[in-house]
Protein backbone atom coordinates (compact mmCIF):
# COMPACT_ATOMS: atom_id res chain seq x y z
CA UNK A 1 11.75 -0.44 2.45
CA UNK A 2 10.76 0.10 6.23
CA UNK A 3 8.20 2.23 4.51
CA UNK A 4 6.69 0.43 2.12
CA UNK A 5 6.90 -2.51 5.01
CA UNK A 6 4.89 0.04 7.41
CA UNK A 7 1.92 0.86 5.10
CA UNK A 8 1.64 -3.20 3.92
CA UNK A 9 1.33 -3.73 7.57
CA UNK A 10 -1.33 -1.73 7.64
CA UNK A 11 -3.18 -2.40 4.51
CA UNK A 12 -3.76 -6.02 5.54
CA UNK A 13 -6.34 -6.87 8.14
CA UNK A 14 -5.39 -9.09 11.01
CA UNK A 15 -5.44 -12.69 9.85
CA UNK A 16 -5.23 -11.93 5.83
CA UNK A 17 -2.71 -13.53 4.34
CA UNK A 18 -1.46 -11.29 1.43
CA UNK A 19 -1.50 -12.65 -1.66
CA UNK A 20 0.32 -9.61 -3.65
CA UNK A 21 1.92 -6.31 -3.00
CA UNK A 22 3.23 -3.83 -5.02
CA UNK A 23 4.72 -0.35 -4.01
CA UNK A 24 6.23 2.23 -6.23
CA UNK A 25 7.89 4.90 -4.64
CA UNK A 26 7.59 8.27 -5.54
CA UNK A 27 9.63 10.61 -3.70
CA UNK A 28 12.30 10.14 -0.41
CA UNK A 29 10.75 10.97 2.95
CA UNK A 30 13.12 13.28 4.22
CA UNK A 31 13.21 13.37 8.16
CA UNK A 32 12.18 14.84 10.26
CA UNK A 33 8.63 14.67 8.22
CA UNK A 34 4.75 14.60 8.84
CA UNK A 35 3.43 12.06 6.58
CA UNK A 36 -0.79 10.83 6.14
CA UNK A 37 -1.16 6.98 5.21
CA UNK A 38 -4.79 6.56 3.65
CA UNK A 39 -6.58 3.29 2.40
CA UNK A 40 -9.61 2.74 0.22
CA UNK A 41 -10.78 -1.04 0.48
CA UNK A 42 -11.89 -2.84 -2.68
CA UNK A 43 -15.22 -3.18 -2.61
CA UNK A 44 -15.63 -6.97 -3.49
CA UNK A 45 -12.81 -7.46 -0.50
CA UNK A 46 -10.25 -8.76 -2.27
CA UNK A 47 -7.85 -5.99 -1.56
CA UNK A 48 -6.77 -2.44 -0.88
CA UNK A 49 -5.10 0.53 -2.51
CA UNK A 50 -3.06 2.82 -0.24
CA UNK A 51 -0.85 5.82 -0.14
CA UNK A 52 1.72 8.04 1.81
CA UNK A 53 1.74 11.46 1.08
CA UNK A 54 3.08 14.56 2.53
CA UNK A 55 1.82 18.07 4.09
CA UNK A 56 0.85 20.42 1.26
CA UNK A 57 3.68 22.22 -0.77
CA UNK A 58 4.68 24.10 -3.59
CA UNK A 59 3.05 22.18 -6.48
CA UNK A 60 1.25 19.63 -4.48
CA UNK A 61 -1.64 21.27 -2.40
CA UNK A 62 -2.86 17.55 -1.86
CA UNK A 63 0.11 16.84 -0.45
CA UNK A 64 3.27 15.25 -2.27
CA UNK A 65 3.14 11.21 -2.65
CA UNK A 66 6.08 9.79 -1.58
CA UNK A 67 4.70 5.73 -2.23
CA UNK A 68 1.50 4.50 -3.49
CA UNK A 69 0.84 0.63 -3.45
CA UNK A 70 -1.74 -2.34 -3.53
CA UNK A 71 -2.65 -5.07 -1.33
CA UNK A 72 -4.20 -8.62 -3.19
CA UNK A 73 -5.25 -10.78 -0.44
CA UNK A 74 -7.87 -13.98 -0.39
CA UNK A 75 -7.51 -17.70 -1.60
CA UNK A 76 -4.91 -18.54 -3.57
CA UNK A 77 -5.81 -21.51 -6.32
CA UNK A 78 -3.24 -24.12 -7.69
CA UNK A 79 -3.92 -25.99 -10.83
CA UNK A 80 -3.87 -29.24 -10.81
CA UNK A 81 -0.63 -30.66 -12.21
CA UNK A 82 -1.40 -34.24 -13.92
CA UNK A 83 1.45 -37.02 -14.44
């Protein structure tokens, strides 16, 4: 969780008050470890994608993922609830 708490942190800009985040977790990060964080912003700013992968292994030149996740951020809209 202190991962997935780590990249949120940094997939939100200062002042943007998430709206929704999802993780799903991949693979353990087994210490010690070298890990890469990468984000691609939406391009309509409403959000971000981002990952947390490994070094390159066996199977997984790119690098293994160990959690991939979103960020939803902007204005959040109520309806209106009539009595």
């Amino acid at each position: 969780m202190w991962t997935f708490a780590r990249c949120a942190a940094e997939a939100v800009p200062p002042g943007t008050a998430p709206v929704r985040l999802t993780a799903a977790f991949r693979a353990p990060v087994l210490l010690p470890a070298t890990v890469t964080y990468t984000r691609r912003d939406a391009p309509d700013g409403t959000g971000s994608t981002f990952q947390l992968r490994g070094g390159p292994a066996a199977g997984h030149p790119e690098g293994r993922v160990h959690l991939y996740g979103t960020a939803r951020y902007g204005t959040v809209t109520y309806g209106t609830v009539t009595r």
